[in-house]
N, C-alpha and C. Protein backbone atom coordinates (compact mmCIF):
# COMPACT_ATOMS: atom_id res chain seq x y z
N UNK A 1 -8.46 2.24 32.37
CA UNK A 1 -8.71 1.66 31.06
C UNK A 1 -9.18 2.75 30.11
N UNK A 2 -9.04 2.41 28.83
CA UNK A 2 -9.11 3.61 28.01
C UNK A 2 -10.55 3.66 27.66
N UNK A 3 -11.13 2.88 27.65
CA UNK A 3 -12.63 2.64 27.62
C UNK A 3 -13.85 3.52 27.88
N UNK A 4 -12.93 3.75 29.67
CA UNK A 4 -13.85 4.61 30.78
C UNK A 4 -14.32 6.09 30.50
N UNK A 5 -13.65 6.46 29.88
CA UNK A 5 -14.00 7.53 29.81
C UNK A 5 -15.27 7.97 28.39
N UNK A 6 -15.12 7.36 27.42
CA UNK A 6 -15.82 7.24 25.93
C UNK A 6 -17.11 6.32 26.25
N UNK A 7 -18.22 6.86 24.90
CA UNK A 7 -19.43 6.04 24.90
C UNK A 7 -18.59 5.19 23.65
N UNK A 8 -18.60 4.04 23.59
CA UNK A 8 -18.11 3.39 22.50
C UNK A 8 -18.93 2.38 21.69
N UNK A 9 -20.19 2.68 22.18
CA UNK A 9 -21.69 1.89 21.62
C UNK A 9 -22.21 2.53 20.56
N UNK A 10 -21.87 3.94 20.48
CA UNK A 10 -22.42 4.58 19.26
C UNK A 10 -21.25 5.10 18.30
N UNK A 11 -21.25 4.78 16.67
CA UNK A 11 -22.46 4.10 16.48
C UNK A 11 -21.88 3.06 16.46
N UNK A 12 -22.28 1.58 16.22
CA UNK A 12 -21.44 0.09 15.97
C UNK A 12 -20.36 0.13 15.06
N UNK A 13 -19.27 -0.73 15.31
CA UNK A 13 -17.83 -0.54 14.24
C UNK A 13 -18.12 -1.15 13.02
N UNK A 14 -17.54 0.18 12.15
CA UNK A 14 -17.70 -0.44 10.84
C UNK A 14 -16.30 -0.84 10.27
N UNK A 15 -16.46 -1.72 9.17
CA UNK A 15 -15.31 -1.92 8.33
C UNK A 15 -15.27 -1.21 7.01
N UNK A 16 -14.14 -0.06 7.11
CA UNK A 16 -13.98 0.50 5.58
C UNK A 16 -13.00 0.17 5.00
N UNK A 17 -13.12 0.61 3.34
CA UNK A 17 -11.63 -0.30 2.48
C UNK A 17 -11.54 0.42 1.89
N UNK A 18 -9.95 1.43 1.96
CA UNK A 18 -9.63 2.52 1.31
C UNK A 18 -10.13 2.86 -0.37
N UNK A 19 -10.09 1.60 -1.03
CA UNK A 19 -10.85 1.34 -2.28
C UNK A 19 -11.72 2.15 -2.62
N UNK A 20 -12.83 1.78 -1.52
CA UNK A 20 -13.98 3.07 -1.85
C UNK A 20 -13.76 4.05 -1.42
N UNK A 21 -12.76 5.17 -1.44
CA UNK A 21 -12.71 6.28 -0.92
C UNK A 21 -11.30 6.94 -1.34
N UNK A 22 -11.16 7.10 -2.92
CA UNK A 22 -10.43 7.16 -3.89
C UNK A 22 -8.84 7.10 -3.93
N UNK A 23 -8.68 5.34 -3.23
CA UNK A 23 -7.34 5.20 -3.56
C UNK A 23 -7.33 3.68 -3.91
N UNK A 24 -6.12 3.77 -4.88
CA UNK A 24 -6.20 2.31 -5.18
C UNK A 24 -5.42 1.03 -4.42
N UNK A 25 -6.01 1.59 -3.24
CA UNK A 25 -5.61 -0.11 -2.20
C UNK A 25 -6.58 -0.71 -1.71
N UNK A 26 -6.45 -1.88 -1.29
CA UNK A 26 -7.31 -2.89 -1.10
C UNK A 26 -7.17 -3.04 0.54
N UNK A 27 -7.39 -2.04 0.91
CA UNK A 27 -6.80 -1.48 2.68
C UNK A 27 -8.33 -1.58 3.49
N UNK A 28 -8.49 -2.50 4.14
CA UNK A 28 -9.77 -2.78 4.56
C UNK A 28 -9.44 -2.93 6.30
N UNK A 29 -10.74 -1.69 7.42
CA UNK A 29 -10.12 -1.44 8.31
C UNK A 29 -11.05 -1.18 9.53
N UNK A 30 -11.17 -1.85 10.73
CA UNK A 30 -12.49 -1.69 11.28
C UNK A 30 -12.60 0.13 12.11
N UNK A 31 -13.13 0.56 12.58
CA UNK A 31 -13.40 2.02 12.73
C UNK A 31 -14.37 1.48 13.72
N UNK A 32 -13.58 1.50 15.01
CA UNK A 32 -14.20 1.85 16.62
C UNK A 32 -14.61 3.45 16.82
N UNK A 33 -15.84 4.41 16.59
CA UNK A 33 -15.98 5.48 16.96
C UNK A 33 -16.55 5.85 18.38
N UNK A 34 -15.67 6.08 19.24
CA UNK A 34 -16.37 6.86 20.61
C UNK A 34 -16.17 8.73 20.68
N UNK A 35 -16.88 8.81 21.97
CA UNK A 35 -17.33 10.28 22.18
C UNK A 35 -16.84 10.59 23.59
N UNK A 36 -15.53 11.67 23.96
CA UNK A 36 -16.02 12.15 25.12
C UNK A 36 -17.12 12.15 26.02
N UNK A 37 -17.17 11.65 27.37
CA UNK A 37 -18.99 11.77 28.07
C UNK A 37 -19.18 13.22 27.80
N UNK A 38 -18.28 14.52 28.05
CA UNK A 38 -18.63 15.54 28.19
C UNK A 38 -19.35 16.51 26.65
N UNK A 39 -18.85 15.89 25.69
CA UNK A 39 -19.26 15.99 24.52
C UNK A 39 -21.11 16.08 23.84
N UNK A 40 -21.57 15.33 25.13
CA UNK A 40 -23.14 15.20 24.35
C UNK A 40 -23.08 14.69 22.94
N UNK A 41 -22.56 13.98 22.61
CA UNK A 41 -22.64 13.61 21.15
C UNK A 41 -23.60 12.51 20.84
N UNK A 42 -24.44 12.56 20.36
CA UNK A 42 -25.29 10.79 20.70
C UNK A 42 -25.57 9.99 19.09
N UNK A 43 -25.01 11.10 18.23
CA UNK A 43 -25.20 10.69 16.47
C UNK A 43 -23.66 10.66 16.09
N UNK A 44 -23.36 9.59 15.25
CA UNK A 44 -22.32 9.89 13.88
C UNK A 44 -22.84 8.84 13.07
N UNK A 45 -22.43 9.31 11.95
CA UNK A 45 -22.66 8.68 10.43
C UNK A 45 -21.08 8.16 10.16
N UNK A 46 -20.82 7.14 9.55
CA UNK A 46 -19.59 6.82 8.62
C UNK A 46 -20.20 7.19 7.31
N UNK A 47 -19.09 7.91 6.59
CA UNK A 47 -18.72 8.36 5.14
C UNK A 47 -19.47 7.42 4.19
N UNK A 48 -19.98 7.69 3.14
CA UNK A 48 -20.50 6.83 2.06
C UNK A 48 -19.33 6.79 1.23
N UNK A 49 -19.38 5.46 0.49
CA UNK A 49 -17.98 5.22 -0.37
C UNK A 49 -18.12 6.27 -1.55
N UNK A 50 -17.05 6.82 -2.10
CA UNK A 50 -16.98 7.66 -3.36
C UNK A 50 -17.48 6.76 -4.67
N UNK A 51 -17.86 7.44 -5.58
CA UNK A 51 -18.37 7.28 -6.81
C UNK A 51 -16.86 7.33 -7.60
N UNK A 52 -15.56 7.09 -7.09
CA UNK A 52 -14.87 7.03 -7.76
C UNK A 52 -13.73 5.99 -7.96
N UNK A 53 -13.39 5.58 -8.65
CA UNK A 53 -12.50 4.27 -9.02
C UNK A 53 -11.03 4.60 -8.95
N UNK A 54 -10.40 4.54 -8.72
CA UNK A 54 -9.23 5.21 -8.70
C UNK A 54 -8.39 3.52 -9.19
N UNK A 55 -7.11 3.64 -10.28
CA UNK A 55 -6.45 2.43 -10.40
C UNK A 55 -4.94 3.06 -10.43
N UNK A 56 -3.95 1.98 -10.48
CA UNK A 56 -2.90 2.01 -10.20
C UNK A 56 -1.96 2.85 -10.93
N UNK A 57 -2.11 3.46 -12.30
CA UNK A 57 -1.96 4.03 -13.33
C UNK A 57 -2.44 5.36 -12.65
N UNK A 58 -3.07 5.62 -11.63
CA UNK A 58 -3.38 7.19 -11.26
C UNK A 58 -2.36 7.29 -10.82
N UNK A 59 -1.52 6.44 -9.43
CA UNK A 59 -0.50 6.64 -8.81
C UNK A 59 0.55 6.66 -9.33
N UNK A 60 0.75 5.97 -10.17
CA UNK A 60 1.88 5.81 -10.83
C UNK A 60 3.36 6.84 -10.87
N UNK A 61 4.29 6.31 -10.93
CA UNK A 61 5.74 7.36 -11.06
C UNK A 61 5.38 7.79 -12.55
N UNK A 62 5.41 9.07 -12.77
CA UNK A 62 5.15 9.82 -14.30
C UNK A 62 6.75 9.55 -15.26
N UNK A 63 7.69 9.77 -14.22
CA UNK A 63 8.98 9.34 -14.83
C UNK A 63 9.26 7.53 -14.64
N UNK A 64 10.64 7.65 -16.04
CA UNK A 64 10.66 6.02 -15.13
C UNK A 64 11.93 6.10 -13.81
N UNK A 65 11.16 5.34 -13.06
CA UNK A 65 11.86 5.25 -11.46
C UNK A 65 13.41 4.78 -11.67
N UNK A 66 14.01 5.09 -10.94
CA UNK A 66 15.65 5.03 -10.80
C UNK A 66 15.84 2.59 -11.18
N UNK A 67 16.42 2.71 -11.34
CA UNK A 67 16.87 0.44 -11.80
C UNK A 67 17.03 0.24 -10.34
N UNK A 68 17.44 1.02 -9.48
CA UNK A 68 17.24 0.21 -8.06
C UNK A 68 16.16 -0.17 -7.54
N UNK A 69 14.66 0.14 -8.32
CA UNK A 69 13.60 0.11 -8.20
C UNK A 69 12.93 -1.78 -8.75
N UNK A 70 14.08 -2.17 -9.79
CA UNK A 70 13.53 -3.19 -10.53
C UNK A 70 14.44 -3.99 -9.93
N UNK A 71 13.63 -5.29 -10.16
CA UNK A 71 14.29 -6.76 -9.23
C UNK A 71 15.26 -7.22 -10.22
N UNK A 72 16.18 -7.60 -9.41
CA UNK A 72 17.18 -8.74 -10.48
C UNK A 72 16.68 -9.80 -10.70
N UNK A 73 17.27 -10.82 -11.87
CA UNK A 73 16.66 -12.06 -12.24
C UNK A 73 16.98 -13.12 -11.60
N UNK A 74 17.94 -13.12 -10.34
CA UNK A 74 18.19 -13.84 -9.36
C UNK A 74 16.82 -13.54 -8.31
N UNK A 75 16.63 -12.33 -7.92
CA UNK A 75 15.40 -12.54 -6.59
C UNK A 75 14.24 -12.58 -7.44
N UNK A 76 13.96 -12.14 -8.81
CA UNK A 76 13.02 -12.44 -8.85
C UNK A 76 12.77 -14.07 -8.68
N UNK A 77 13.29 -15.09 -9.63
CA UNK A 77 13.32 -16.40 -9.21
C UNK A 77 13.31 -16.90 -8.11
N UNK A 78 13.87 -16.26 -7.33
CA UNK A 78 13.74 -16.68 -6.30
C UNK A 78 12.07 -16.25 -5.58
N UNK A 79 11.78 -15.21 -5.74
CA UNK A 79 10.39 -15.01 -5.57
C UNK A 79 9.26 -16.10 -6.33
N UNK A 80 9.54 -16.14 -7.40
CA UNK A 80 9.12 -17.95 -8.21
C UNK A 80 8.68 -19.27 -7.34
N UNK A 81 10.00 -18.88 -7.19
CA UNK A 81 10.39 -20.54 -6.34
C UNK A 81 9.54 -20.64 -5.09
N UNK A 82 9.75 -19.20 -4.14
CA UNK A 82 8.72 -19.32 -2.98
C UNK A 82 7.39 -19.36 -3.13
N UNK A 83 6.82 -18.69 -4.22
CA UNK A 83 5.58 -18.71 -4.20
C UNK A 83 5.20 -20.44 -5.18
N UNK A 84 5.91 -21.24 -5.77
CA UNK A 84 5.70 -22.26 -5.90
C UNK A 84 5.51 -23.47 -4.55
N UNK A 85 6.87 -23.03 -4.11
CA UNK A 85 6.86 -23.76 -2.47
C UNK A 85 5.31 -23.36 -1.94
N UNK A 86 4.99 -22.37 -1.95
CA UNK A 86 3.87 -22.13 -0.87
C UNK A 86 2.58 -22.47 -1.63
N UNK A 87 2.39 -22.32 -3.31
CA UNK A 87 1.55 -22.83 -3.87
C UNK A 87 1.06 -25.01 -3.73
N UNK A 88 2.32 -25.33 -3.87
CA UNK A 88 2.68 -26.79 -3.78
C UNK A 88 1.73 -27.21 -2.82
N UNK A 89 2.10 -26.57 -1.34
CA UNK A 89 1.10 -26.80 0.11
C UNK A 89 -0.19 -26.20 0.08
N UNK A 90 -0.35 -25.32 -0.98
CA UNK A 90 -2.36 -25.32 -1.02
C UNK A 90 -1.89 -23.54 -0.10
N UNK A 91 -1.20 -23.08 -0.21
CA UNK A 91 -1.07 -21.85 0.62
C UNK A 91 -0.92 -20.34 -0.38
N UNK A 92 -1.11 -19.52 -0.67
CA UNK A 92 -1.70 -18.72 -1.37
C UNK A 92 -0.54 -17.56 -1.18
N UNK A 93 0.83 -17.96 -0.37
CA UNK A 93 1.79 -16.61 0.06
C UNK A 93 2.45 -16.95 -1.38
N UNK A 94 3.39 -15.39 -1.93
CA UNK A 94 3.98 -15.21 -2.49
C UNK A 94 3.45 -14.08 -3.34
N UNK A 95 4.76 -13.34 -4.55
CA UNK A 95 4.18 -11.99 -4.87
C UNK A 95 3.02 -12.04 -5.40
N UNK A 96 2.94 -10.85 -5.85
CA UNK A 96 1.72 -10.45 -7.00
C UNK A 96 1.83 -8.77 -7.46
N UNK A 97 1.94 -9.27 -9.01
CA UNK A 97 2.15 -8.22 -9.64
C UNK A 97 0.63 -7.45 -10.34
N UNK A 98 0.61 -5.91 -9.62
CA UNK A 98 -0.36 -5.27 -9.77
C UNK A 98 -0.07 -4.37 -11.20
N UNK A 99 -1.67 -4.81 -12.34
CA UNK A 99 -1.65 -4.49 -13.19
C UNK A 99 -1.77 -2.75 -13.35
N UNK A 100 -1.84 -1.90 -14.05
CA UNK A 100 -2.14 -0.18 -14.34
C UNK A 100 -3.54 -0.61 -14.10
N UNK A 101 -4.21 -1.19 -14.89
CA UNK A 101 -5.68 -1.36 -13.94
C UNK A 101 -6.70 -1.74 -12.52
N UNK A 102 -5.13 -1.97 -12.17
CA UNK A 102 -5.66 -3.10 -10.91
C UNK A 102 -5.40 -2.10 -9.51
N UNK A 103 -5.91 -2.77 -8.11
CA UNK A 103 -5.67 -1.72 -6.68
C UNK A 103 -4.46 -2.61 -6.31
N UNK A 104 -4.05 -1.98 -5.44
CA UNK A 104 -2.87 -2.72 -4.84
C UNK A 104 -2.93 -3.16 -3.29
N UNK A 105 -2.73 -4.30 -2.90
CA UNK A 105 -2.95 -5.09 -1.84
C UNK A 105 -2.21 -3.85 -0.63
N UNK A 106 -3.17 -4.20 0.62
CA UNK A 106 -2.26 -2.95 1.75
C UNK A 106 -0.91 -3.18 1.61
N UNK A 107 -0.60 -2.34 2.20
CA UNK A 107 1.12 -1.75 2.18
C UNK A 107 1.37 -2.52 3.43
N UNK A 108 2.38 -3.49 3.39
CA UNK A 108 2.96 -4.25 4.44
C UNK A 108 4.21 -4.18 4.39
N UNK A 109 5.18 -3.84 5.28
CA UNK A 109 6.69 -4.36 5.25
C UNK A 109 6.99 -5.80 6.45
N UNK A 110 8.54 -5.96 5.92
CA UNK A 110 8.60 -7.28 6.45
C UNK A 110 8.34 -8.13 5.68
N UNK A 111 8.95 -9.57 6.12
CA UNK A 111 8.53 -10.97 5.09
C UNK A 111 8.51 -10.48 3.67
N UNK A 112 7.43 -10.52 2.67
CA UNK A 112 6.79 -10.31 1.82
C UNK A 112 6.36 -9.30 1.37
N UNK A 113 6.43 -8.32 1.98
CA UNK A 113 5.58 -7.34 2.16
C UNK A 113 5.58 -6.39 1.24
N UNK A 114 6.85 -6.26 0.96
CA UNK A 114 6.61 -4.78 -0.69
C UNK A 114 6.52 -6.01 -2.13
N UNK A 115 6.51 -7.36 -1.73
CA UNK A 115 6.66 -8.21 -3.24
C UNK A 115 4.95 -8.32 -2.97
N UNK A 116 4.59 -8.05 -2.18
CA UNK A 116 2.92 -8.29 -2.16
C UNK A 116 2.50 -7.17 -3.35
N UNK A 117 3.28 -6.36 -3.83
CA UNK A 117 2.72 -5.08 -4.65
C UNK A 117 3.99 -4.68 -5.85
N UNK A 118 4.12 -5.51 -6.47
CA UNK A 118 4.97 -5.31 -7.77
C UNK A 118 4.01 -5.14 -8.56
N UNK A 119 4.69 -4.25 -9.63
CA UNK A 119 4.15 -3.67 -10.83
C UNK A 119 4.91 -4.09 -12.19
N UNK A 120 4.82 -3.96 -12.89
CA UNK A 120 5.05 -4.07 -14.12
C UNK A 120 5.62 -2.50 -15.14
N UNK A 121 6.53 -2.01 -15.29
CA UNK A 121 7.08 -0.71 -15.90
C UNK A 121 7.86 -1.56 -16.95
N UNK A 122 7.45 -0.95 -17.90
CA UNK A 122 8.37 -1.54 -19.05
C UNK A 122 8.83 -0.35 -20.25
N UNK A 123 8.85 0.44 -19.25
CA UNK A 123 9.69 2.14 -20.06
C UNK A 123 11.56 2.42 -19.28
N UNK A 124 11.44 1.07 -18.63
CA UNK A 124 12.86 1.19 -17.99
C UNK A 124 13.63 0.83 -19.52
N UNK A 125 15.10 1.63 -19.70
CA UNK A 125 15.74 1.02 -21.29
C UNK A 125 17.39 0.91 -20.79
N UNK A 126 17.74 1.90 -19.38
CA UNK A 126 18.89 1.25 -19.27
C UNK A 126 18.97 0.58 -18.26
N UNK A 127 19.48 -0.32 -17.94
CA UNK A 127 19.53 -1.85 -17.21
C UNK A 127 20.70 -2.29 -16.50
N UNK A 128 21.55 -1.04 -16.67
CA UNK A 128 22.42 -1.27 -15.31
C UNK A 128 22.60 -1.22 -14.79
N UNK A 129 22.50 -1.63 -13.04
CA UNK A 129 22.62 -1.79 -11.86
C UNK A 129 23.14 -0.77 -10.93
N UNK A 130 22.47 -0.12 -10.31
CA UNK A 130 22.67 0.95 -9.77
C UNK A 130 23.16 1.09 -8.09
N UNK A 131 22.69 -0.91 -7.51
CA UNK A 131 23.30 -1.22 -6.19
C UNK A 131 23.91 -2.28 -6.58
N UNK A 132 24.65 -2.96 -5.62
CA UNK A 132 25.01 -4.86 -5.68
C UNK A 132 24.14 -5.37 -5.73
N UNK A 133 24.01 -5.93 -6.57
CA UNK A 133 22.85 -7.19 -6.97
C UNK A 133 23.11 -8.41 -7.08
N UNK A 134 22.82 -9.62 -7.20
CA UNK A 134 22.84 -10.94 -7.60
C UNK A 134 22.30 -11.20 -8.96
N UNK A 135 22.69 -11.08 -9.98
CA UNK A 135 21.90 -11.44 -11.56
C UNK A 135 22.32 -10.14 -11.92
N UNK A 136 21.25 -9.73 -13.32
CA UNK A 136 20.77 -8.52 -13.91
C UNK A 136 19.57 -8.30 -13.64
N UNK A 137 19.26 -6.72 -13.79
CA UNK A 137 18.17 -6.28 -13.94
C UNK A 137 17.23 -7.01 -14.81
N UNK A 138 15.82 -7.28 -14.56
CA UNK A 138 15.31 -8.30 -15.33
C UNK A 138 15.02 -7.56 -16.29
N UNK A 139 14.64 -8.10 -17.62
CA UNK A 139 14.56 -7.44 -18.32
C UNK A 139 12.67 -7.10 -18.91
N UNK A 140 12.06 -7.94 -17.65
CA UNK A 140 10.46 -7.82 -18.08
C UNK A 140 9.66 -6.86 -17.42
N UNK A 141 10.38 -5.70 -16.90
CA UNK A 141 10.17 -4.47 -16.45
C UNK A 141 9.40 -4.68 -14.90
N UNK A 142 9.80 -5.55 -13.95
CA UNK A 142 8.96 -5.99 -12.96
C UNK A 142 9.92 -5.22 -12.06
N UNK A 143 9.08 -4.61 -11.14
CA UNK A 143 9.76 -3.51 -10.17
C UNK A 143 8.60 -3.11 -9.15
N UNK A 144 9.60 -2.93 -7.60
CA UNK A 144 8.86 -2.78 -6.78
C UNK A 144 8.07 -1.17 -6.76
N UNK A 145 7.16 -1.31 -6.06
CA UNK A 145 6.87 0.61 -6.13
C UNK A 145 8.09 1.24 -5.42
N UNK A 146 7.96 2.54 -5.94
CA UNK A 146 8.42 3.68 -5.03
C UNK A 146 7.79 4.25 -3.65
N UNK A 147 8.68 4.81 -3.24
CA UNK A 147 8.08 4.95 -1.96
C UNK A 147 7.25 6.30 -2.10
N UNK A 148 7.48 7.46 -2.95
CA UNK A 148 6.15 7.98 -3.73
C UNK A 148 5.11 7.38 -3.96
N UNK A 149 5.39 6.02 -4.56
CA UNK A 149 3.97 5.76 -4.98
C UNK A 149 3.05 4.69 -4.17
N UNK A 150 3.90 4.45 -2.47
CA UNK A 150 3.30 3.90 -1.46
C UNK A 150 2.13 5.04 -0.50
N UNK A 151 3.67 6.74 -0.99
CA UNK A 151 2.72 7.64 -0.39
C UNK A 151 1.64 8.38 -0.68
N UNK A 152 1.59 7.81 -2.06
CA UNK A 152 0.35 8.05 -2.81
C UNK A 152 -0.76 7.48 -2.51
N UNK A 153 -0.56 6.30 -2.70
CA UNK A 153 -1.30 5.22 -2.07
C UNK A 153 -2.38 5.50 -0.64
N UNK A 154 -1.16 5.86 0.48
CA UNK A 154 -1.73 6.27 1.63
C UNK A 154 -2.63 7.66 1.57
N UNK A 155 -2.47 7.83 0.13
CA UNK A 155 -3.29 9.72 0.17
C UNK A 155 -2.83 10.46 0.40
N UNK A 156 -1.12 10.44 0.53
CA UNK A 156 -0.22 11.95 0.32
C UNK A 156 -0.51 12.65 -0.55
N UNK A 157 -0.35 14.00 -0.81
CA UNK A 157 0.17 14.67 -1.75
C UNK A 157 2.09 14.83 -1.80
N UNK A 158 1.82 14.61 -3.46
CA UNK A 158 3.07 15.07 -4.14
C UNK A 158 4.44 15.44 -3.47
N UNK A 159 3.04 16.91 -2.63
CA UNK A 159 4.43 17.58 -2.03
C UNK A 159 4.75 17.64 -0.45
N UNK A 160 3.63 16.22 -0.16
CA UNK A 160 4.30 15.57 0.85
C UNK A 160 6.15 15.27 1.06
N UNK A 161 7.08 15.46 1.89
CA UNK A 161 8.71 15.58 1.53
C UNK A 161 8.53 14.22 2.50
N UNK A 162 9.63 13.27 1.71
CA UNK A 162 10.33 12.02 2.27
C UNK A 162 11.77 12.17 2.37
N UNK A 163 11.71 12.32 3.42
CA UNK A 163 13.24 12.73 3.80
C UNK A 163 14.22 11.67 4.10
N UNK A 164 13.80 10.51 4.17
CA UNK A 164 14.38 9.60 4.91
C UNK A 164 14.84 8.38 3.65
N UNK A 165 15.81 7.55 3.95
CA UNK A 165 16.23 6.61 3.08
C UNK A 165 14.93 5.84 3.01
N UNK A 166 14.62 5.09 1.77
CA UNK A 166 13.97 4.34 0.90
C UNK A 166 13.09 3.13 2.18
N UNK A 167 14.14 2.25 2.77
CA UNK A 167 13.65 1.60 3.20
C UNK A 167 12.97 1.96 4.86
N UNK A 168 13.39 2.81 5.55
CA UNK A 168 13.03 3.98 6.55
C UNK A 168 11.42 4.60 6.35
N UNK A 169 11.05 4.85 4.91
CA UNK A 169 9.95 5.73 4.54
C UNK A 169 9.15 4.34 3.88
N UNK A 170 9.40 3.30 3.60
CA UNK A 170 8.38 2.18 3.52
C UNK A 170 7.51 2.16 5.12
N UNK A 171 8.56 1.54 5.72
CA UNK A 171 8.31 1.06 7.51
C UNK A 171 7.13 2.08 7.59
N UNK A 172 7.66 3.38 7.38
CA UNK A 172 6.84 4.61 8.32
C UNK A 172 5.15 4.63 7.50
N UNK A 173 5.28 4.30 5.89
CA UNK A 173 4.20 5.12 5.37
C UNK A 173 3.39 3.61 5.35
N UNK A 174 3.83 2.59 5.51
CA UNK A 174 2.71 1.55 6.02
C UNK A 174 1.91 1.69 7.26
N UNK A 175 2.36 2.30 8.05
CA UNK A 175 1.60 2.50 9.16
C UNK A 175 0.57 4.24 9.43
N UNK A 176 0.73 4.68 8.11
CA UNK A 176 0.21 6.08 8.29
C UNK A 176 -1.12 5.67 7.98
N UNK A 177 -1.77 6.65 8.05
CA UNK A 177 -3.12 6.79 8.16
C UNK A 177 -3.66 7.11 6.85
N UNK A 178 -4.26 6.42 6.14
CA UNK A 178 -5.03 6.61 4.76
C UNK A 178 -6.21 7.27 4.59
N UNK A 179 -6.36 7.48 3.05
CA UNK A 179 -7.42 8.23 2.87
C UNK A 179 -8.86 7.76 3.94
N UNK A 180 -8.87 6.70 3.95
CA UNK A 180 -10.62 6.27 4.38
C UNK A 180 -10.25 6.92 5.69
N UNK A 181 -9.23 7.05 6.27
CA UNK A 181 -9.22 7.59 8.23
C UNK A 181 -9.87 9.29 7.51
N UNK A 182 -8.72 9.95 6.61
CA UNK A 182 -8.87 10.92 6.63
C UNK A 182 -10.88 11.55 6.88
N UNK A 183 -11.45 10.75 6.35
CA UNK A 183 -13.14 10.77 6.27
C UNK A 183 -13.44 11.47 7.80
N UNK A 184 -13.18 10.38 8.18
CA UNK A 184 -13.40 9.73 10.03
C UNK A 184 -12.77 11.18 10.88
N UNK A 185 -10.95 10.67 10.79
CA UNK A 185 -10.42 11.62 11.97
C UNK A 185 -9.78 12.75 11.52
N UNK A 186 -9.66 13.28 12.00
CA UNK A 186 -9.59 15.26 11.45
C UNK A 186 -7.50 15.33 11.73
């Protein structure tokens, strides 16, 4: 068992939320710390949250992002419709569009999972369709993030390289390790 070997009593697990620890997600995460026996280690501290606010407008794409980025007016409605369905039953699923001021809910793929974090860009001006779509490009600038600005999110740098197709580098950078680990594990 993986157990056996670690003191895993010190110190008690805490819960951190990337929030406080200057990124703008709402990434909240428990932190089991153990010690080699051979280590002698018998102290750790968890990180104090930063004095800094970080909002969605830090991350942001500086250019405007490619129209394959923005929903058509077919899924968006259709995103409507589900989150009415699920509102109807007292159930709280469906998108949500994160303001330039606002953090953005963790990075999930699957189901729901990148409509959990739409934004609002309204510097998009040409509007034609850059994959097969169903509808037009909507025209109220509602668009999913980039996958830059998921890896931002997670506390990449810039010149972090995504080599991989769009939906390939979602999967991967939801499961990477965010700023608040960076504190913790080396």
């Amino acid at each position: 068992m993986f157990f056996l070997f670690y003191y895993v009593s010190v110190p008690e697990p805490q819960i951190l939320n990337a929030k406080d620890f200057g990124v703008p997600q709402n990434r909240e995460r428990i932190f089991i710390v153990g010690f080699q026996k051979g280590t002698k280690v018998k102290e750790f501290e968890y990180p104090k949250p930063l004095d800094k606010k970080v909002k969605f407008a830090d991350i942001k794409e500086k250019k405007v992002p490619p129209t394959k980025f923005y929903l058509s007016t077919q899924y968006l409605q259709t995103l409507h419709n589900h989150k009415s369905r699920h509102e109807s039953k007292g159930n709280g699923f469906g998108f949500e569009i994160i303001s330039d001021t606002g953090i953005a809910n963790a990075v999930v793929c699957g189901g729901m999972g990148r409509e959990r974090n739409l934004v609002i860009d309204k510097r998009i001006k040409d509007f034609t369709p850059t994959t097969q779509i169903k509808g037009e490009v909507n025209r109220e600038g509602i668009r999913k993030m980039t996958p830059r600005e998921w890896a931002r999110l997670q506390g990449f740098p810039d010149t972090f390289l995504i080599p991989v197709a769009d939906a390939s580098a979602y999967k991967q950078l939801r499961m990477s390790r965010n700023r608040t680990s960076s504190f913790i594990l080396p």
